[in-house]
Structure formats: structure tokens, C-alpha cells
PDB file of N, CA and C in Angstrom:
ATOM      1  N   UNK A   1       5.588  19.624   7.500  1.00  0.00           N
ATOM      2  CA  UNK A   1       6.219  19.276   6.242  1.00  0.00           C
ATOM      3  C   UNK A   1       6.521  17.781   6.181  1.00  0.00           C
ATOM      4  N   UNK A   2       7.322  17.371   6.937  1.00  0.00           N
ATOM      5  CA  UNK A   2       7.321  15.948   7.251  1.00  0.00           C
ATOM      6  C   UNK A   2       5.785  14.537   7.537  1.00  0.00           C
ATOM      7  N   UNK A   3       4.884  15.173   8.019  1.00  0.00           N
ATOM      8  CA  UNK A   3       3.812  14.610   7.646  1.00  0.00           C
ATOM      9  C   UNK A   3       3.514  14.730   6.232  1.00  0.00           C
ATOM     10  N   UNK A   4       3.532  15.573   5.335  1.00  0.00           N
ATOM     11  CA  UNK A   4       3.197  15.512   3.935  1.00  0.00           C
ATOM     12  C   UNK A   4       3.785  14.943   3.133  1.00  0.00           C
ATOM     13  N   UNK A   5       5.203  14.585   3.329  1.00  0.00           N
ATOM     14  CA  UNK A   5       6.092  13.568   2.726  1.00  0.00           C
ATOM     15  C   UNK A   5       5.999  12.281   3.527  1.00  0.00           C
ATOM     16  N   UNK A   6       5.952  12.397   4.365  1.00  0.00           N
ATOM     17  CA  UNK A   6       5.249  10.559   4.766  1.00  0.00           C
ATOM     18  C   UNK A   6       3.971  10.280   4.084  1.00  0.00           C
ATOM     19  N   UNK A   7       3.338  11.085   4.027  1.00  0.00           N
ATOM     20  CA  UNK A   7       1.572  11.070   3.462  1.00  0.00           C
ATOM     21  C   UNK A   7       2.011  10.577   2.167  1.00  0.00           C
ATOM     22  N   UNK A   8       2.386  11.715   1.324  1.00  0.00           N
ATOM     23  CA  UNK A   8       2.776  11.366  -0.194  1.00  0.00           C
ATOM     24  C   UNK A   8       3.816   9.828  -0.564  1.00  0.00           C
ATOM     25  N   UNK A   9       4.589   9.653   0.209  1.00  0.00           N
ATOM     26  CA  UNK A   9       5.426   8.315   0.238  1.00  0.00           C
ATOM     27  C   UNK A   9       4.170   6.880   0.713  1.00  0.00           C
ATOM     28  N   UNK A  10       3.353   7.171   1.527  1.00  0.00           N
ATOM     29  CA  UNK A  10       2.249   5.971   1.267  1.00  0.00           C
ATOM     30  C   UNK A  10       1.535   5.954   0.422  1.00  0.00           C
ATOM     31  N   UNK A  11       0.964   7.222  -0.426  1.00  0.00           N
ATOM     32  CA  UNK A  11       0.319   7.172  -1.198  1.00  0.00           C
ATOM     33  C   UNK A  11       0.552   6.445  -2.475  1.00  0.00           C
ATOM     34  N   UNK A  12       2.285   6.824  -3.051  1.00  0.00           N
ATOM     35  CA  UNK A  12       2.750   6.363  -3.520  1.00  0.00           C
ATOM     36  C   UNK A  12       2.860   5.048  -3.907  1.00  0.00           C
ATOM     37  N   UNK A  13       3.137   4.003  -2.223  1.00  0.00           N
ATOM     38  CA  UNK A  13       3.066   2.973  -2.089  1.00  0.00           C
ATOM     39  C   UNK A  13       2.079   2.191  -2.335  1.00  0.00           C
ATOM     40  N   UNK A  14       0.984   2.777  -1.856  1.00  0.00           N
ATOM     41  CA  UNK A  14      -0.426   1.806  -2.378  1.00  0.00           C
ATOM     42  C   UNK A  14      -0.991   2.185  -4.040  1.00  0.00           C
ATOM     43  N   UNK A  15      -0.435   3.465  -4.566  1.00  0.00           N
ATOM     44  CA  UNK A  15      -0.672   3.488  -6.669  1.00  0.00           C
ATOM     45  C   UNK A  15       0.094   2.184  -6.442  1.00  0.00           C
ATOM     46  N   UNK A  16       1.374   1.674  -6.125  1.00  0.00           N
ATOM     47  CA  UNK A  16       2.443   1.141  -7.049  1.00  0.00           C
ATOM     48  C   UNK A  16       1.937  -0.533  -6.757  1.00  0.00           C
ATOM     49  N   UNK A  17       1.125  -0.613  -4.841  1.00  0.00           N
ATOM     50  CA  UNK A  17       0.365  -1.858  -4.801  1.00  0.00           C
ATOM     51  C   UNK A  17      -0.549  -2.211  -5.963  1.00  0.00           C
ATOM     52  N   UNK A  18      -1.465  -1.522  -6.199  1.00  0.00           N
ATOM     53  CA  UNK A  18      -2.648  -1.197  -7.185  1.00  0.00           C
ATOM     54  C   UNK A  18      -2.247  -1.611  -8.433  1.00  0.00           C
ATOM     55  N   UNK A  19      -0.855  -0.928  -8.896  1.00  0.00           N
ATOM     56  CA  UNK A  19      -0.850  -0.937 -10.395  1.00  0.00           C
ATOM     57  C   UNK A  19      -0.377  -2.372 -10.353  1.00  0.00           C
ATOM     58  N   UNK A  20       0.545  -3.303  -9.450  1.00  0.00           N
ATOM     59  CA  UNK A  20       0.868  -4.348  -9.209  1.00  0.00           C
ATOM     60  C   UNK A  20      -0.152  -5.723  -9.272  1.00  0.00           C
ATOM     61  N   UNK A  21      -1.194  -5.204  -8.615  1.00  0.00           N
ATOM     62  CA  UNK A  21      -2.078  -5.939  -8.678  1.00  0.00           C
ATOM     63  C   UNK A  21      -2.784  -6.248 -10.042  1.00  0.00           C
ATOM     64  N   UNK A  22      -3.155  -4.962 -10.468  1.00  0.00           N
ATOM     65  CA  UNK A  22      -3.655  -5.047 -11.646  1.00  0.00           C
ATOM     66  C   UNK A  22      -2.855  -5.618 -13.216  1.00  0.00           C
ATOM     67  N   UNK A  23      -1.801  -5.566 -13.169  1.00  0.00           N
ATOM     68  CA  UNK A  23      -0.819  -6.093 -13.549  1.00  0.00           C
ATOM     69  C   UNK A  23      -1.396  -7.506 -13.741  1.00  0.00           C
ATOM     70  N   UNK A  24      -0.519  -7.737 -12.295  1.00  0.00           N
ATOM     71  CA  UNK A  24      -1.020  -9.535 -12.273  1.00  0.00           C
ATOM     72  C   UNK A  24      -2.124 -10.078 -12.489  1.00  0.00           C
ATOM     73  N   UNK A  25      -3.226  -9.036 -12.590  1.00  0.00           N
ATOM     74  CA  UNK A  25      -4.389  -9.600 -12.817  1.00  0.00           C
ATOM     75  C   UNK A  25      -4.482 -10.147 -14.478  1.00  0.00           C
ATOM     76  N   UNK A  26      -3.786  -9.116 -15.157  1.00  0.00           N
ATOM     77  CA  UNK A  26      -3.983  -8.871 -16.754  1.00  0.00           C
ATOM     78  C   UNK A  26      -3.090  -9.896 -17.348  1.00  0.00           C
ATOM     79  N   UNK A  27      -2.069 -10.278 -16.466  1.00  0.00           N
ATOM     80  CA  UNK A  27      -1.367 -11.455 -16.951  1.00  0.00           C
ATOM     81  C   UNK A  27      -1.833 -12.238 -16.523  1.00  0.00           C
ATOM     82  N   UNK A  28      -2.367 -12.929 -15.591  1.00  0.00           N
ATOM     83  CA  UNK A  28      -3.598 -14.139 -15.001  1.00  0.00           C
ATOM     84  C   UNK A  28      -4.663 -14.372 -16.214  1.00  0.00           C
ATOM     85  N   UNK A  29      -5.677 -13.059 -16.593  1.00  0.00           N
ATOM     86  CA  UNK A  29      -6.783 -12.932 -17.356  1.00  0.00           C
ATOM     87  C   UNK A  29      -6.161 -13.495 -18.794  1.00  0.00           C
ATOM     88  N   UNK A  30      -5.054 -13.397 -19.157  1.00  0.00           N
ATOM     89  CA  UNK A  30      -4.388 -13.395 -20.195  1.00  0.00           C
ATOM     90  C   UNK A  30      -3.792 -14.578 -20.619  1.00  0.00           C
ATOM     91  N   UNK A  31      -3.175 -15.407 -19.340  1.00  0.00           N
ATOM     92  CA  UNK A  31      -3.012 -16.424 -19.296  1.00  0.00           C
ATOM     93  C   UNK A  31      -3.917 -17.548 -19.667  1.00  0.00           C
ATOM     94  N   UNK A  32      -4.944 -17.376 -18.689  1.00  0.00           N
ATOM     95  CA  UNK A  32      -6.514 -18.548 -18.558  1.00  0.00           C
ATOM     96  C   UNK A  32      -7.046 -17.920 -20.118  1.00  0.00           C
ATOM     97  N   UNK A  33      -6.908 -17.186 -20.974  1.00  0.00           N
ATOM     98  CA  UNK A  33      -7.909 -16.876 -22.208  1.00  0.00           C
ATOM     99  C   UNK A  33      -6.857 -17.816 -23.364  1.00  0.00           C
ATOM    100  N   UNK A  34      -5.734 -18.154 -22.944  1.00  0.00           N
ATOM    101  CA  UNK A  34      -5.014 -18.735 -23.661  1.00  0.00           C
ATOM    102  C   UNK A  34      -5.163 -20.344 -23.353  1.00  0.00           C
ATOM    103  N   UNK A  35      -5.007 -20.255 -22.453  1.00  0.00           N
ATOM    104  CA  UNK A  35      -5.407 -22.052 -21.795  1.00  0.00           C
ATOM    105  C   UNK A  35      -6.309 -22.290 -22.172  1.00  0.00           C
ATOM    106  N   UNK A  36      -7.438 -21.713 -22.196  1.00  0.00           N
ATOM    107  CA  UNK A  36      -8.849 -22.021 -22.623  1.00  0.00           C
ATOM    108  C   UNK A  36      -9.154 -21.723 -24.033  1.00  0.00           C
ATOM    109  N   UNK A  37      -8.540 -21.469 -24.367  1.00  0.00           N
ATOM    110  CA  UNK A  37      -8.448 -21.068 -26.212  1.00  0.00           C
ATOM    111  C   UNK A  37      -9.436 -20.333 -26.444  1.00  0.00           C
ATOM    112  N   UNK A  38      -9.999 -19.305 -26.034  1.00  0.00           N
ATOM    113  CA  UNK A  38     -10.989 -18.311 -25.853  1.00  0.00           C
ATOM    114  C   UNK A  38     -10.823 -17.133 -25.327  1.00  0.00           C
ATOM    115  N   UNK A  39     -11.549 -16.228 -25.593  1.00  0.00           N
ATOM    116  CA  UNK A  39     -11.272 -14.547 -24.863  1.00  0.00           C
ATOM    117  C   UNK A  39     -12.295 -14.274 -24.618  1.00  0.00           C
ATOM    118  N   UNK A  40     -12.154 -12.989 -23.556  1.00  0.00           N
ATOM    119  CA  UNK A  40     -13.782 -12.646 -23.358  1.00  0.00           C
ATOM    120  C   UNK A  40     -14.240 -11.099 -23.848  1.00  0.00           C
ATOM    121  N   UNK A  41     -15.679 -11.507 -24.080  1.00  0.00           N
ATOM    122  CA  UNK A  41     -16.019 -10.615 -24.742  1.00  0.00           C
ATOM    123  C   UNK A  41     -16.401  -9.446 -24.458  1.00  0.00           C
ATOM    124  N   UNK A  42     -15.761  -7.775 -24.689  1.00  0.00           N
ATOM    125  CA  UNK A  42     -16.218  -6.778 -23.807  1.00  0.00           C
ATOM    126  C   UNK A  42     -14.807  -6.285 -23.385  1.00  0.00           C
ATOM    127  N   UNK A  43     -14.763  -5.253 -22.631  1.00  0.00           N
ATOM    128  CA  UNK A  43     -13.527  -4.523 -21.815  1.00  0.00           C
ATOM    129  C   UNK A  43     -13.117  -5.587 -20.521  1.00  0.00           C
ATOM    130  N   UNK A  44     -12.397  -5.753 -20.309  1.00  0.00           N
ATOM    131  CA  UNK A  44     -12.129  -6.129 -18.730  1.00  0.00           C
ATOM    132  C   UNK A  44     -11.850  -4.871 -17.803  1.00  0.00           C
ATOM    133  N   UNK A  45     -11.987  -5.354 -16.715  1.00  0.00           N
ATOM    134  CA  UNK A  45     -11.657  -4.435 -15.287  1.00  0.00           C
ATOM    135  C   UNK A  45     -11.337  -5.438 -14.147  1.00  0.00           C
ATOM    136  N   UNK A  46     -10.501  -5.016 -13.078  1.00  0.00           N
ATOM    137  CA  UNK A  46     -10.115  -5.836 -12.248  1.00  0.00           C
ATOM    138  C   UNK A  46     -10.953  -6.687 -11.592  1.00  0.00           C
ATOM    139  N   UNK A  47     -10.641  -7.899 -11.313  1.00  0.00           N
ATOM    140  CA  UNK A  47     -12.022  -9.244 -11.410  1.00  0.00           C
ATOM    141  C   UNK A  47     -12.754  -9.448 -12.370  1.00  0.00           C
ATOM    142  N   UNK A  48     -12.996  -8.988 -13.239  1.00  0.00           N
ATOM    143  CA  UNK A  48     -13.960  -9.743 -14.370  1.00  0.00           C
ATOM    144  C   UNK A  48     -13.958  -8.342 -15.564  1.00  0.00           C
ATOM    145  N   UNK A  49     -15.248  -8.868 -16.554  1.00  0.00           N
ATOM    146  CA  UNK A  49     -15.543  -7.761 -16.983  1.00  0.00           C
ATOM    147  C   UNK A  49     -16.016  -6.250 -16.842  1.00  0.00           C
ATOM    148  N   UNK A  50     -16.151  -5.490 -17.646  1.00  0.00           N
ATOM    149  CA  UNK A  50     -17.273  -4.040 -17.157  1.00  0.00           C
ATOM    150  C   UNK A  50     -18.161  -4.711 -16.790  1.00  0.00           C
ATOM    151  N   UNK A  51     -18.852  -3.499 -16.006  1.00  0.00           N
ATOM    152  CA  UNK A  51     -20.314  -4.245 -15.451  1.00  0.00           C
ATOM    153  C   UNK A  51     -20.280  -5.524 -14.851  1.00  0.00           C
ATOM    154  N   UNK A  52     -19.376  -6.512 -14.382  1.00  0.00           N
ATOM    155  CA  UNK A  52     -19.336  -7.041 -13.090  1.00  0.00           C
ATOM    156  C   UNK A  52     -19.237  -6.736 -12.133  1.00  0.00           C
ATOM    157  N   UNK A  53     -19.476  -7.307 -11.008  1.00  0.00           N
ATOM    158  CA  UNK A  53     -19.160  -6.880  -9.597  1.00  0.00           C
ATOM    159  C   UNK A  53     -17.771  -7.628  -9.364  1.00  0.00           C
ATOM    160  N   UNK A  54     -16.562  -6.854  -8.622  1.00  0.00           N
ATOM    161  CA  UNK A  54     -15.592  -8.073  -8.603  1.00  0.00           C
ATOM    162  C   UNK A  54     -15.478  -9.097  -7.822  1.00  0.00           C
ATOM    163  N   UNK A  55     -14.426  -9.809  -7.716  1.00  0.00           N
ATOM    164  CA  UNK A  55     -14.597 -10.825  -6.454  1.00  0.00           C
ATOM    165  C   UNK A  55     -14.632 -10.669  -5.492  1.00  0.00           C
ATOM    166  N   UNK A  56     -15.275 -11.290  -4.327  1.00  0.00           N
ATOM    167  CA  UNK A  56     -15.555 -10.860  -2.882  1.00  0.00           C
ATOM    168  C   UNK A  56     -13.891 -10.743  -2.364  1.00  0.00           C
ATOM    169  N   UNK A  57     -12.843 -11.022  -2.667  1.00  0.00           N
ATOM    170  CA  UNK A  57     -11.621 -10.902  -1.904  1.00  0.00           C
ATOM    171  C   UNK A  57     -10.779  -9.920  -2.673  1.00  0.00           C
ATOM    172  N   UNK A  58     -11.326  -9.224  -4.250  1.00  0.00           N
ATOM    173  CA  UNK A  58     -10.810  -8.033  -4.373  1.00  0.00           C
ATOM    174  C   UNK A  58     -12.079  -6.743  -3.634  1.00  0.00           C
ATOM    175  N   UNK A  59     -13.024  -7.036  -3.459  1.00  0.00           N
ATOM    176  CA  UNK A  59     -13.603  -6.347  -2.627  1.00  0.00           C
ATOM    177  C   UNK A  59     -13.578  -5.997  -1.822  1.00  0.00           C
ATOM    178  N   UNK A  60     -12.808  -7.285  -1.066  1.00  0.00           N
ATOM    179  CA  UNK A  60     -12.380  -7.167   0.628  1.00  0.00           C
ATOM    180  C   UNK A  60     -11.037  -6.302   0.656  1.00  0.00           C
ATOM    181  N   UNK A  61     -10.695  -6.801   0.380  1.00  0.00           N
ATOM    182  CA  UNK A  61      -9.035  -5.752  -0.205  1.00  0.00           C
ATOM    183  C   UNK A  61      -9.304  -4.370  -0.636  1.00  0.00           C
ATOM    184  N   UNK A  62     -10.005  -4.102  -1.196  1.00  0.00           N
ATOM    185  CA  UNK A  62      -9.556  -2.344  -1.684  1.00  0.00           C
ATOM    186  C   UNK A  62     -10.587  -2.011  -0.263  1.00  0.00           C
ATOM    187  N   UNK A  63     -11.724  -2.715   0.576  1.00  0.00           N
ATOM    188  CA  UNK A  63     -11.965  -1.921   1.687  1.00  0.00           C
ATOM    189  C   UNK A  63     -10.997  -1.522   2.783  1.00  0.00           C
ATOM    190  N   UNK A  64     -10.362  -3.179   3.338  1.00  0.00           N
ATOM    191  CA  UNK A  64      -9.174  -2.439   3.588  1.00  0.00           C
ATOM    192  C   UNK A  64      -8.307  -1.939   3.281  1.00  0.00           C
ATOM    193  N   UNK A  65      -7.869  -1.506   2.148  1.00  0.00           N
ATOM    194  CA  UNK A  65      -7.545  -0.585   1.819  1.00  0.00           C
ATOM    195  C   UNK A  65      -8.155   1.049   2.371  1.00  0.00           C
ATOM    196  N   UNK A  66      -9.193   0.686   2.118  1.00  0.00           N
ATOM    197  CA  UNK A  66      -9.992   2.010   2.499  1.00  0.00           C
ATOM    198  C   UNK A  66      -9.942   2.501   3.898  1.00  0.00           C
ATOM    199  N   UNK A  67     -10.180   1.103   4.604  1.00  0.00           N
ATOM    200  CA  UNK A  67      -9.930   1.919   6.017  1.00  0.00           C
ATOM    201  C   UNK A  67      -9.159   2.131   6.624  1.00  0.00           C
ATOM    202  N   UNK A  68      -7.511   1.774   5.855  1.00  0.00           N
ATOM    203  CA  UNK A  68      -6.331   1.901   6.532  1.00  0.00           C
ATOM    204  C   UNK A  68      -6.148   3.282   5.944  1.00  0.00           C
ATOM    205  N   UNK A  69      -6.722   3.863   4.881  1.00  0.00           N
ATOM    206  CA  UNK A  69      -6.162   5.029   4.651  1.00  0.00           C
ATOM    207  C   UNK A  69      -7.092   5.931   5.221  1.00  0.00           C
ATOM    208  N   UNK A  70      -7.865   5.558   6.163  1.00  0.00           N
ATOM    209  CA  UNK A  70      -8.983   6.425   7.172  1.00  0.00           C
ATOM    210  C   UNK A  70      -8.175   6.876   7.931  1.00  0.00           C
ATOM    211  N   UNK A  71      -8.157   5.441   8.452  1.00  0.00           N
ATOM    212  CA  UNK A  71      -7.162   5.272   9.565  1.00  0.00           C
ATOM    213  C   UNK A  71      -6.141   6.508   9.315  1.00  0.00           C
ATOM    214  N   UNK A  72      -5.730   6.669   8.458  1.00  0.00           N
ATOM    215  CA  UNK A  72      -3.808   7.543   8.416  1.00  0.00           C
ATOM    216  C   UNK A  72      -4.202   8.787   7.987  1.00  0.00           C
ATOM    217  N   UNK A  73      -5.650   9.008   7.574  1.00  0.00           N
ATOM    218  CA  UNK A  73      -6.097  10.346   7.331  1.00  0.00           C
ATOM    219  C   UNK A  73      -6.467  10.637   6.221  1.00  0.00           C
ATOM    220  N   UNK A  74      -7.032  11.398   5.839  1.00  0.00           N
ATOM    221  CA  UNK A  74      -7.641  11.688   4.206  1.00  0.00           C
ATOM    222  C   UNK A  74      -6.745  11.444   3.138  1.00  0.00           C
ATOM    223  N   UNK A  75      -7.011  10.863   1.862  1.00  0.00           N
ATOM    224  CA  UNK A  75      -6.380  10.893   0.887  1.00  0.00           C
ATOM    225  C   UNK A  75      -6.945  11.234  -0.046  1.00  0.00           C
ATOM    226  N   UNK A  76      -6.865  12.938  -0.871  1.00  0.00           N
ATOM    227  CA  UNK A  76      -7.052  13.569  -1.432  1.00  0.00           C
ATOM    228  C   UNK A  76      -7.414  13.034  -3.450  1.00  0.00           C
ATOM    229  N   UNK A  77      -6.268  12.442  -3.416  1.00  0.00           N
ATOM    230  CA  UNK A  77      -5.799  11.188  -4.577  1.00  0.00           C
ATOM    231  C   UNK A  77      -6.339   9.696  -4.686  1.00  0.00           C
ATOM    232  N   UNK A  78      -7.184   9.189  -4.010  1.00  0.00           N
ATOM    233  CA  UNK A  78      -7.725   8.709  -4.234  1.00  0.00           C
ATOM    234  C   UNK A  78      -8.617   8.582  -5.423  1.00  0.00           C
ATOM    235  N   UNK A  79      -7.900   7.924  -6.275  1.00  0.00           N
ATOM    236  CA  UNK A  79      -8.746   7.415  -7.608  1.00  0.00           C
ATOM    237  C   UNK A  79      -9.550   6.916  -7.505  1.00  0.00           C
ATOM    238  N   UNK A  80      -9.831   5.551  -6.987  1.00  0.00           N
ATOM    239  CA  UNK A  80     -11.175   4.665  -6.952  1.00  0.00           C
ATOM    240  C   UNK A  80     -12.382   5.456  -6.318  1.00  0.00           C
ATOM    241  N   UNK A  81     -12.306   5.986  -5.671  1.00  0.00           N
ATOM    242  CA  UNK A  81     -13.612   6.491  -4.978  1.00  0.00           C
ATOM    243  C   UNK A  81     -14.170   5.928  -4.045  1.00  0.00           C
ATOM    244  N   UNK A  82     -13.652   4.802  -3.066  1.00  0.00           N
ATOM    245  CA  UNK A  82     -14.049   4.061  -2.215  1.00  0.00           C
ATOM    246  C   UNK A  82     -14.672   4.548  -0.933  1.00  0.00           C
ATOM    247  N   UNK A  83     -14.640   3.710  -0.456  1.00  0.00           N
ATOM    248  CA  UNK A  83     -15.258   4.710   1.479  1.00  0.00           C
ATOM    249  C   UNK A  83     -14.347   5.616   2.025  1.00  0.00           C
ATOM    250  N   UNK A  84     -13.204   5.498   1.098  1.00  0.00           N
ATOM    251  CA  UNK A  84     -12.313   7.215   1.851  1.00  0.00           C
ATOM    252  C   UNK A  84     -13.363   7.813   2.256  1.00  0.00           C
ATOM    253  N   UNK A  85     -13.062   8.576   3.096  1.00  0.00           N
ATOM    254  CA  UNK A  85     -13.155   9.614   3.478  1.00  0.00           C
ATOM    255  C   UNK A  85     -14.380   9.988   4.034  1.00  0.00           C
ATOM    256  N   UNK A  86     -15.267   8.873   4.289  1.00  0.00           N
ATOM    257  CA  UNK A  86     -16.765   8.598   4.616  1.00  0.00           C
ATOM    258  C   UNK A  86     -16.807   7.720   5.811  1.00  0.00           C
ATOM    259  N   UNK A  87     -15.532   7.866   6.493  1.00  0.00           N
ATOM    260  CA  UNK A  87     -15.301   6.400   7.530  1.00  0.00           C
ATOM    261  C   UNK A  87     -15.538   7.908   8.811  1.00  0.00           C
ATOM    262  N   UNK A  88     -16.173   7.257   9.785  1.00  0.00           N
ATOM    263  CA  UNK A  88     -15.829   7.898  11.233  1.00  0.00           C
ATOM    264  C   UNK A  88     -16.826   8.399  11.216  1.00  0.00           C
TER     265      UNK A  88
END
């Protein structure tokens, strides 16, 4: 029982990293479209638009991400779809 509430309390922790990040991203993206007196054209997604690839250091980041949550064991909730659960 206590493993499942530690489990669920990290899980927790890395949505609330995530939504944090993304956050700051949308106020960054939001910022520079104002400085630059321009917007861009299309949906955004974290690092750039749809259909970009993102930046190599949000890339690097949600892997580790990925393999620390190898590391601590399956995560069921995993939204992104990353190398969960494909590590080992």
C-alpha cells in the first residue's frame, strides 16, 4: 500500500513538473511574439510548433525523465508516451 502512495505522490510530482514547464514555455512563446511584433503561425506545442521536432534539451529532459521513471518502475499514466516502459 505504501509503495502505491509513494508511486502516485511522484507521479504527481512530475504532471505538476510538466505542467510547470509548459507553462513557462507559453509565457516565454508569448513573450518573444510580442517583442518581435509577430506570432506564429499554426498550433504551438512545447519547443516550437506542431510538426516540429523540439529542442535537443527539451528532448534531453523528458528522456530523462523517462529513465528515471524506469528506474522507479512502470508508470501506468504516462501521457507522453515516451521510452517508459521499453527501458531494460
Amino acid at each position: 500500500m505504501d509503495d502505491n502512495l509513494h508511486q502516485n505522490q511522484i507521479d504527481e510530482h512530475i504532471r505538476a513538473l510538466r505542467n510547470e514547464a509548459n507553462r513557462l514555455r507559453a509565457e516565454r512563446a508569448a513573450r518573444d511574439a510580442r517583442e518581435s511584433g509577430t506570432t506564429q503561425a499554426g498550433p504551438t506545442v512545447a519547443g516550437g510548433r506542431a510538426g516540429d521536432h523540439p529542442p535537443a534539451r527539451v528532448r534531453l529532459g523528458q528522456w530523462l525523465i523517462d529513465v528515471g521513471v524506469a528506474v522507479a518502475g512502470n508508470d501506468p499514466d504516462h501521457d507522453r508516451g515516451g521510452a517508459t516502459g521499453h527501458a531494460a
